[in-house]
Protein backbone atom coordinates (compact mmCIF):
# COMPACT_ATOMS: atom_id res chain seq x y z
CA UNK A 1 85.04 130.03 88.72
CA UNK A 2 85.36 129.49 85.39
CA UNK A 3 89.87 129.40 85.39
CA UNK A 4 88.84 126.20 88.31
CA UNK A 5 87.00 124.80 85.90
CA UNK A 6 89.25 124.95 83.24
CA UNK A 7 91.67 123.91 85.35
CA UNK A 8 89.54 121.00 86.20
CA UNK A 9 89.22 120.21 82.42
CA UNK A 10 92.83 120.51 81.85
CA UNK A 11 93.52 117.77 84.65
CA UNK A 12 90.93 115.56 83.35
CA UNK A 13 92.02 115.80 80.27
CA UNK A 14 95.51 114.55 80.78
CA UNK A 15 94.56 111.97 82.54
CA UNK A 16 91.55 110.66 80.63
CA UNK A 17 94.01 111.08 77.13
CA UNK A 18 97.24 109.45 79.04
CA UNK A 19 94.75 106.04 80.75
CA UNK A 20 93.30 105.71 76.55
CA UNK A 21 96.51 105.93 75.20
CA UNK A 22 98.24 103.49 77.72
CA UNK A 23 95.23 101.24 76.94
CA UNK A 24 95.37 101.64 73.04
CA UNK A 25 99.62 100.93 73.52
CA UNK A 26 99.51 98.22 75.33
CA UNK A 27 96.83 96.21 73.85
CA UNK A 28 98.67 97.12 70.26
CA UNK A 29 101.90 95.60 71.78
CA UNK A 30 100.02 92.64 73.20
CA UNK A 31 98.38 91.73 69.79
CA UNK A 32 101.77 91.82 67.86
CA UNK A 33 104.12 90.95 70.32
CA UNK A 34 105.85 87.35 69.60
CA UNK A 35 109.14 87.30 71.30
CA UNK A 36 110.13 90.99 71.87
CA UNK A 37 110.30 91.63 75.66
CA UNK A 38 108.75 87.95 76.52
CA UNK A 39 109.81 87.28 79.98
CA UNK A 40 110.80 84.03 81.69
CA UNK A 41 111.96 82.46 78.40
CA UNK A 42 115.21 81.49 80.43
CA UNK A 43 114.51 82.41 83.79
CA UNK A 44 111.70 80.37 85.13
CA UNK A 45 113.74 79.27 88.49
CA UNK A 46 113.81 83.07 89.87
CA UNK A 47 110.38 84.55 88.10
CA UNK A 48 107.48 84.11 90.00
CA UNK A 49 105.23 83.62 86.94
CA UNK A 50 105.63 80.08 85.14
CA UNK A 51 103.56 81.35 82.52
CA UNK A 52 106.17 83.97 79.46
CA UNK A 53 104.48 87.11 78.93
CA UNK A 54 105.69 90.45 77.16
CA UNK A 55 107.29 92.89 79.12
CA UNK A 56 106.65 95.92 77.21
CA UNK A 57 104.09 97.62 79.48
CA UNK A 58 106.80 99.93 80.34
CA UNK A 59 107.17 101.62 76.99
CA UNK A 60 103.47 102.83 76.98
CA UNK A 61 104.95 104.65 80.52
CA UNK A 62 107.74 106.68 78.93
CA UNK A 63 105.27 107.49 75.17
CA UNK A 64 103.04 108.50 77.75
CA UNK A 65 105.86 110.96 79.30
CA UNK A 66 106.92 112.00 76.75
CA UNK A 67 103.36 113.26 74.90
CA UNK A 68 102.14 114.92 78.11
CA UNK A 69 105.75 116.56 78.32
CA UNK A 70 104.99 117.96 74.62
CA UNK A 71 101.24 118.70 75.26
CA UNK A 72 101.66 120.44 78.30
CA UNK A 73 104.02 122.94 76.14
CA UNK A 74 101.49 123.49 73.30
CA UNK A 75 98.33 123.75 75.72
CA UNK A 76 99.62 126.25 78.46
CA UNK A 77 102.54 127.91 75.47
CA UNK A 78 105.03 127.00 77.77
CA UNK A 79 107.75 126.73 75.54
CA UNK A 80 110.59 128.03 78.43
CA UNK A 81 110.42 124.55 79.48
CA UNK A 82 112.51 123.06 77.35
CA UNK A 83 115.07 125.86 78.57
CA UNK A 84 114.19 124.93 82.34
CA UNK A 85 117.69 123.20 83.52
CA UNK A 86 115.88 121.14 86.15
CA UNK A 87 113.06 119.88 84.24
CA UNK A 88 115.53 118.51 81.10
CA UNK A 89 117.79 116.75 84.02
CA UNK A 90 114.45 115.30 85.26
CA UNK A 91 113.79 114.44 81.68
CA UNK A 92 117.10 113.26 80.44
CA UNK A 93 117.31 110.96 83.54
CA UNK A 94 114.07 109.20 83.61
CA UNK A 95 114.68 109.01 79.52
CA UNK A 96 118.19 107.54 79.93
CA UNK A 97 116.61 104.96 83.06
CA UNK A 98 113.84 104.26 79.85
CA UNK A 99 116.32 103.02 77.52
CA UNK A 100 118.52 101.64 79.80
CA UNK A 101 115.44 99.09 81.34
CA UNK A 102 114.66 98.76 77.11
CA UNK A 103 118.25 97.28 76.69
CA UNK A 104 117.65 94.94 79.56
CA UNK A 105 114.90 93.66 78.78
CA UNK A 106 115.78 92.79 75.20
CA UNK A 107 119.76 91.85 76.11
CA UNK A 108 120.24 91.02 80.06
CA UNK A 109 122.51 94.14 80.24
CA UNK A 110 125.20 93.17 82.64
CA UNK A 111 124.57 94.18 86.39
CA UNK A 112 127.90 96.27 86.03
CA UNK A 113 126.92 98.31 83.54
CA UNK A 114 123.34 98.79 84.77
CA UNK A 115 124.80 100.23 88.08
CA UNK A 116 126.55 102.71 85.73
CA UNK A 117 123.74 104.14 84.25
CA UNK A 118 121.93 104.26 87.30
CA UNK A 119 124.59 106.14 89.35
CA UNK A 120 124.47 108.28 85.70
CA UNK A 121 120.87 109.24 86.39
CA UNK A 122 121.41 110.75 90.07
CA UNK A 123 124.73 112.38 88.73
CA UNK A 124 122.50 114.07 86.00
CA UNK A 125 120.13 114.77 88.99
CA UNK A 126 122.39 116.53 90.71
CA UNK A 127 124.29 118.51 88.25
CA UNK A 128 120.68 119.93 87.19
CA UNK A 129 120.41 120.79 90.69
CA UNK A 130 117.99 118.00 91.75
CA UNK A 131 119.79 116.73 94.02
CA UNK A 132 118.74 116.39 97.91
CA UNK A 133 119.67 119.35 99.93
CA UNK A 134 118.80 117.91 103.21
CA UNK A 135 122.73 118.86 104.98
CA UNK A 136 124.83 122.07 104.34
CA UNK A 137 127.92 119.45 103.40
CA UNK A 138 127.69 119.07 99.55
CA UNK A 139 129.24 116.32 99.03
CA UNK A 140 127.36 114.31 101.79
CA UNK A 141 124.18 115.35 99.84
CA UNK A 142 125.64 114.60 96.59
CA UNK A 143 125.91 111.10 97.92
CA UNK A 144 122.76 110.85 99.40
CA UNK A 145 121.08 111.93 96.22
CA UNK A 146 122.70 109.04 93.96
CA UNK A 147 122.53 106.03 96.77
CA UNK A 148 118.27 107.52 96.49
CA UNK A 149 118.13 107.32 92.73
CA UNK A 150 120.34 104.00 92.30
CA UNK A 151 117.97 102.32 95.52
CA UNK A 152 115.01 103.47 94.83
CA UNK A 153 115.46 102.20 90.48
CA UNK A 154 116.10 99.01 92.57
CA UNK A 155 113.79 98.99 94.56
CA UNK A 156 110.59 99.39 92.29
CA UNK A 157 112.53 96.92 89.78
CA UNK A 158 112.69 94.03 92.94
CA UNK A 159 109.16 94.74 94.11
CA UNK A 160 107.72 93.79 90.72
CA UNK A 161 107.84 90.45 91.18
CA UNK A 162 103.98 89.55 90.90
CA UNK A 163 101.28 91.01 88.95
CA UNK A 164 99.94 94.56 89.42
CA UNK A 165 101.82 94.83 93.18
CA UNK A 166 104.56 97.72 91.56
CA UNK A 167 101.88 99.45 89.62
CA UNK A 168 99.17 99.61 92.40
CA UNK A 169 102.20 100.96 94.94
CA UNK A 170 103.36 103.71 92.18
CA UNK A 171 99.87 105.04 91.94
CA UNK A 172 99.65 105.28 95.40
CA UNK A 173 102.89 107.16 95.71
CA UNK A 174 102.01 109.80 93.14
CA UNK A 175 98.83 110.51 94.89
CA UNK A 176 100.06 110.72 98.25
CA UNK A 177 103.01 113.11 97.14
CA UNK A 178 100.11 115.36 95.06
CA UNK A 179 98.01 114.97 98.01
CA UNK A 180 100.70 116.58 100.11
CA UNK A 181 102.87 118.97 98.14
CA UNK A 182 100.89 120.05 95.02
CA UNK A 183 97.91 122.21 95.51
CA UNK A 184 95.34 121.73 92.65
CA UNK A 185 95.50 125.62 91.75
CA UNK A 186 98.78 125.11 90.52
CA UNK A 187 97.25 124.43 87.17
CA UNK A 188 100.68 126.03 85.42
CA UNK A 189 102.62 123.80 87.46
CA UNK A 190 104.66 121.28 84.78
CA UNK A 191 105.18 118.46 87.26
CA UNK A 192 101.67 118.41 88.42
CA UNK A 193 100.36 117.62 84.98
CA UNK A 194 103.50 115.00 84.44
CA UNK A 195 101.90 112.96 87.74
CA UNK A 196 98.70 113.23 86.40
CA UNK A 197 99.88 111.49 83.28
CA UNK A 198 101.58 108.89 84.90
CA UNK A 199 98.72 108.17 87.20
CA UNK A 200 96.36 107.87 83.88
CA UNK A 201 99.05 105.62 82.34
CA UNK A 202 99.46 103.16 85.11
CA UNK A 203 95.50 102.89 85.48
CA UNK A 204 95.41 101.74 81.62
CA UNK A 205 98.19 99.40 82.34
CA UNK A 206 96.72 98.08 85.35
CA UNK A 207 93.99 96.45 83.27
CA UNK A 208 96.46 94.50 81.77
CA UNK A 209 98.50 93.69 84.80
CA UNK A 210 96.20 93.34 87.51
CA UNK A 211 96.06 89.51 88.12
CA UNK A 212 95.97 87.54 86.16
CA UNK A 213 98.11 89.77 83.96
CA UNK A 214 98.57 89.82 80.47
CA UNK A 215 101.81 91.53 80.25
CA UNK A 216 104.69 92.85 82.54
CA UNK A 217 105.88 96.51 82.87
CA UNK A 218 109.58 94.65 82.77
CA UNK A 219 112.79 96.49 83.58
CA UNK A 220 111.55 99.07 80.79
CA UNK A 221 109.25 100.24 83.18
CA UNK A 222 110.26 99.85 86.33
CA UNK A 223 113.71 102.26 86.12
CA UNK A 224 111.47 104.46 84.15
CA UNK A 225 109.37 104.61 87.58
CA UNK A 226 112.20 104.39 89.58
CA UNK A 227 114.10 107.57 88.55
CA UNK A 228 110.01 109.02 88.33
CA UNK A 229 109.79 108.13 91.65
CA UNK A 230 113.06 109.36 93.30
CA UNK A 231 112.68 112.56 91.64
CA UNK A 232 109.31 113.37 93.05
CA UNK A 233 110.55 112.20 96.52
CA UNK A 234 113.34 114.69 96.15
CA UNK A 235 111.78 117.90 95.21
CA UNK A 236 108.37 117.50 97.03
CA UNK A 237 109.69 115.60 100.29
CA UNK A 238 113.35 115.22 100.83
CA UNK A 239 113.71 118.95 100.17
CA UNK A 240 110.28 119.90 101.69
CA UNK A 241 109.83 123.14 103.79
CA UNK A 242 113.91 123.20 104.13
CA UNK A 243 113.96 126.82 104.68
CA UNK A 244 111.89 125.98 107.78
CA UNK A 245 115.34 125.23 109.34
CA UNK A 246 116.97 122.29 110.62
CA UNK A 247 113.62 121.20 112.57
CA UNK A 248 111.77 119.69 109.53
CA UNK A 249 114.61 117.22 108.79
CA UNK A 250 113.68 114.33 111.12
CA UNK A 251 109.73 115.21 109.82
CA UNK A 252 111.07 115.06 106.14
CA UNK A 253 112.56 111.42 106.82
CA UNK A 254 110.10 110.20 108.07
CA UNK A 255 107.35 111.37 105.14
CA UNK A 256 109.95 109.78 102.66
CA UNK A 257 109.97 106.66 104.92
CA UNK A 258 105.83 106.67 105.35
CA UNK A 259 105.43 107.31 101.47
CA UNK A 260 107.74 104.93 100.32
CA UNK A 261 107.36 102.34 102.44
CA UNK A 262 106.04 99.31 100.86
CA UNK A 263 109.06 99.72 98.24
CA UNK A 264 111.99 100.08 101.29
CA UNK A 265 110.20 97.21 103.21
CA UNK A 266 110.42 94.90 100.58
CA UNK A 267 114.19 95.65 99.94
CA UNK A 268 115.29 95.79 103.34
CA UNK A 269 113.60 92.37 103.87
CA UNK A 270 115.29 90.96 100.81
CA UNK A 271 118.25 92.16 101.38
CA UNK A 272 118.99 91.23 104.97
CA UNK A 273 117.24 87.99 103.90
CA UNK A 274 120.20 87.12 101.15
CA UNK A 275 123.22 88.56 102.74
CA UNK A 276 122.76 86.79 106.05
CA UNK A 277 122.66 83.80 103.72
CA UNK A 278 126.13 85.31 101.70
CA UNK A 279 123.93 85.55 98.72
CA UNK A 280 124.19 89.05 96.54
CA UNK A 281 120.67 91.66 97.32
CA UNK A 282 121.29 92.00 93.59
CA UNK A 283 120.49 88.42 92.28
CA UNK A 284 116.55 87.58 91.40
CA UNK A 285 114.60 85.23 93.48
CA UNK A 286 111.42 84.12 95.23
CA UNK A 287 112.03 85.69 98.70
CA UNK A 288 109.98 88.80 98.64
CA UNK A 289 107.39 89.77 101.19
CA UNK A 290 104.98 89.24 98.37
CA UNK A 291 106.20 85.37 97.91
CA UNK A 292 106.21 85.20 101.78
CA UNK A 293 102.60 86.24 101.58
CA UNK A 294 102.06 83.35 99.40
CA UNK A 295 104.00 80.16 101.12
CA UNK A 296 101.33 81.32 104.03
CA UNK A 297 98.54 80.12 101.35
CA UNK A 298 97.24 83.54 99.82
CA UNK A 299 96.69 83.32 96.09
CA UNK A 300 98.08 86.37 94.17
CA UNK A 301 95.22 88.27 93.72
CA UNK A 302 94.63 88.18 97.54
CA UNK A 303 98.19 89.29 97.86
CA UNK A 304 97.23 92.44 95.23
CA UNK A 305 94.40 93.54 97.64
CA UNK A 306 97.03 93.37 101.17
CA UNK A 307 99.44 95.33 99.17
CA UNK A 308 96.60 97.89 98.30
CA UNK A 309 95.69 97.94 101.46
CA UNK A 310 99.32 98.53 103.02
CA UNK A 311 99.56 101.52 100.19
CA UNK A 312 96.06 103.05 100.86
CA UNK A 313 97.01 103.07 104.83
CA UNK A 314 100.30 104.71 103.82
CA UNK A 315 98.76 107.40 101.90
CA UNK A 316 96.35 108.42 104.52
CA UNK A 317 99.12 108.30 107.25
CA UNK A 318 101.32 110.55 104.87
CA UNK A 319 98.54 113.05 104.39
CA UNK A 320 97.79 112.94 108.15
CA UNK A 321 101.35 113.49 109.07
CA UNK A 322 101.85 116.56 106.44
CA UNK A 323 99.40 118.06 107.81
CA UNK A 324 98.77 117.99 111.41
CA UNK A 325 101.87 116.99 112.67
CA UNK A 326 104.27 119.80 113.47
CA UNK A 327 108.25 119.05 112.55
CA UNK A 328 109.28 119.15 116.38
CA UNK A 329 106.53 116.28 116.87
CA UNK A 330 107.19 112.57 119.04
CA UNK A 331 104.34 111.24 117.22
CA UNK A 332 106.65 111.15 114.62
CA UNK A 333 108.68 108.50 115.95
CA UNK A 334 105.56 106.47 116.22
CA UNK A 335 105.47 105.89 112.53
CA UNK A 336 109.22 104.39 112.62
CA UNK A 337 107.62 102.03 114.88
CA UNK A 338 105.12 100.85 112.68
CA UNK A 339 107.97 100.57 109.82
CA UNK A 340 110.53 98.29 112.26
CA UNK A 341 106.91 96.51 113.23
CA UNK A 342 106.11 96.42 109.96
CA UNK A 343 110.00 94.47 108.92
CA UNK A 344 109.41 92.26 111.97
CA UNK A 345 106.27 91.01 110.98
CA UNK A 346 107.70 89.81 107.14
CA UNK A 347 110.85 88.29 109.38
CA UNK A 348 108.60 86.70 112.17
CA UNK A 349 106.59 85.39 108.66
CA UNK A 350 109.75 83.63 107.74
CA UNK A 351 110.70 82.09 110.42
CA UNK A 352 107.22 80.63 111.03
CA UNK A 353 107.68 79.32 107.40
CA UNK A 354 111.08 77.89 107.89
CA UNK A 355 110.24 76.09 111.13
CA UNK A 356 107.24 74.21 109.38
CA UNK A 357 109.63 73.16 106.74
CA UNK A 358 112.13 72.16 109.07
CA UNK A 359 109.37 70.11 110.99
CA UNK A 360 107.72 68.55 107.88
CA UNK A 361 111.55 67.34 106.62
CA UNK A 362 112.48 65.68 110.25
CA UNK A 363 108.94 64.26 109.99
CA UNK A 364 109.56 62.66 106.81
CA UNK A 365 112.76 61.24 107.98
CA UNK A 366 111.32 59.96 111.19
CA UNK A 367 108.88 58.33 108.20
C-alpha cells in the first residue's frame, strides 16, 4: 500500500512539476518575446492565423524532456540510463528533431535539408535498435521504421495548422498508448514517467494555445512531438505482443491506425487533395480537414471541440480494441471502415464546398 502510493506521488509529481514549469516557460517567453519565433511575418497567404504570434511553445516541450529525463535519474538513482543504448537513440533523436524545428523556425531551413535530418532521426532509431520489427526482412523494416519517423514529424507539423488542434490530439495519443501498454505499477519504468511529463507539459501549453491562442508550438515543437510520437508508436504498438507470432500483425496495424488517426487522416486528405491538383503534399496551405471544417461555417473553437471529440472516440476505441479484441478478430476490419468512412466524409466535405463555389461563380456571371 504504501510503494502504490508512492508511486502515485511520484506520477503526480511529474506531472504537476512538468504542467507549472510549461506554464512558468511559456508565459516568460510570451512576456519577452519581440520577434524571435513570431510566425506569419511573411507567410500570411498559407497560415491560417492573420494575427503573428511567437512560436516558441515548443521549447518549453523539449526543457520539459529534458528535466524529467534528469529527475527521473536522481529520484529512482537510475543512473544506468544514460548507458541504456535505446533510451539515448530515443533521446538523441527527439533532441536532434528539437533543434532541427528551432532552426526552422528562426531560418526557414530548406525542405531538403529538413528531410535529411528527419530520415537522420529514424536512422538513429534504428541503429539504437528502435526500429519496427513488424517482418523478419531487415531491410523492409528498416524502411518502414524511417518512412514512420519522417511521416509521422510531418504529419503532427501539417496538422498544426489552427490553435490547440495538434496539442489536444498529442495528449490524446499519450494517454491512449499508456492506457494500453503501460501498467501503472511500472513505477521504475523510464518511459512511463517521460509521457507523464509530456502530458503535464502540453496541458500548461494548452492554456496558451487553446483558442484564441497566444502563442504557437511552431516547427520547434511539432518534430519534437513527432519523433515523441513515432517512438512511442514503435515500441508500445508497432512492436506490440510480436512474440505472439505472425497473428497480432494485422491487430498491431490497425491499433497504430486507430491511435493515430486524426494525424494520418489529415495527411492522407491533404495529400491526395494537392497531388491530384500536381501541387507538392510538402508545400503549406489552407486545405486541411480543419479549414474544411471551417468553409462549412464552424468557428475555430467549435472546430477544437470536433477534433476532441474525434480524439476522445479514438482513445476509447483503442482501449476497447487492446483489450477485448483477440488478434485473429473481423471486428478488426470494422475499424478500417470507419478510417476509409472517416477520409470519405472530409472528401464528400469538399466536394460539397467546391460545388457551392462553382454555383455561386456561374450565378454571378449569369448576374
Amino acid at each position: 500500500m504504501k510503494e502504490t502510493l508512492i508511486s502515485i506521488l511520484n506520477i503526480l509529481g511529474f506531472l504537476s512539476g512538468s504542467f507549472v514549469l510549461s506554464m512558468v516557460i511559456n508565459a516568460f517567453f510570451l512576456k519577452f518575446a519581440r520577434s524571435l519565433g513570431i510566425r506569419n511575418k511573411n507567410h500570411l497567404d498559407i497560415r491560417w492565423s492573420s494575427v503573428s504570434k511567437p512560436s516558441l511553445g515548443g521549447i518549453s516541450f523539449y526543457i520539459s524532456f529534458l528535466i524529467g529525463f534528469i529527475f527521473y535519474a536522481i529520484i529512482f538513482g537510475e543512473s544506468d540510463v544514460f548507458q541504456n543504448k535505446a533510451l539515448l537513440g530515443f533521446f538523441f533523436s527527439v533532441t536532434l528533431a528539437f533543434f532541427m524545428g528551432l532552426s526552422d523556425d528562426a531560418y526557414d531551413t530548406r525542405p531538403l535539408i529538413k528531410l535529411t535530418v528527419q530520415i537522420a532521426c529514424g536512422v538513429i532509431l534504428v541503429l539504437t535498435g528502435n526500429g519496427i520489427e513488424l517482418f523478419s526482412i531487415d531491410w523492409l523494416d528498416i524502411t518502414l521504421t524511417i518512412l514512420w519517423v519522417v511521416g509521422m514529424m510531418n504529419s503532427i507539423n501539417m496538422l498544426d495548422n489552427m490553435d490547440g488542434i495538434t496539442s489536444l490530439t498529442s495528449v490524446f495519443i499519450i494517454l491512449t498508448i499508456l492506457g494500453i501498454s503501460i501498467p501503472f505499477s511500472m513505477t521504475d519504468n523510464v518511459y512511463l514517467f517521460l509521457m507523464i511529463t509530456i502530458l503535464g507539459c502540453l496541458g500548461g501549453f494548452l492554456f496558451f494555445n487553446w483558442n484564441p491562442s497566444k502563442m504557437f508550438m511552431g516547427d520547434t515543437g511539432s518534430q519534437f512531438l513527432g519523433v515523441f510520437l513515432a517512438f512511442l508508436g514503435i515500441k508500445f504498438l508497432w512492436n506490440a505482443n510480436l512474440h505472439l507470432g505472425e497473428v497480432v500483425i494485422f491487430k498491431n496495424l490497425t491499433l497504430v491506425m486507430v491511435t493515430f488517426i486524426v494525424p494520418l487522416t489529415d495527411t492522407i486528405f491533404v495529400t491526395i487533395n494537392r497531388i491530384s491538383k500536381g501541387q507538392s503534399p510538402m508545400i503549406g496551405g489552407k486545405d486541411h480537414t480543419t479549414h474544411t471544417l471551417s468553409y462549412q461555417g464552424l468557428r475555430d473553437r467549435q472546430i477544437g471541440y470536433v477534433f476532441l471529440f474525434m480524439a476522445l472516440a479514438s482513445a476509447l476505441m483503442a482501449q476497447m480494441m487492446a483489450k477485448y479484441l483477440p488478434p485473429e478478430s473481423l471486428m478488426l476490419t470494422l475499424f478500417w471502415l470507419y478510417f476509409i468512412v472517416k477520409l470519405v466524409f472530409f472528401f464528400r466535405l469538399k466536394k460539397t464546398l467546391q460545388e457551392k463555389d462553382n454555383s455561386e461563380a456561374k450565378k454571378e456571371l449569369n448576374d
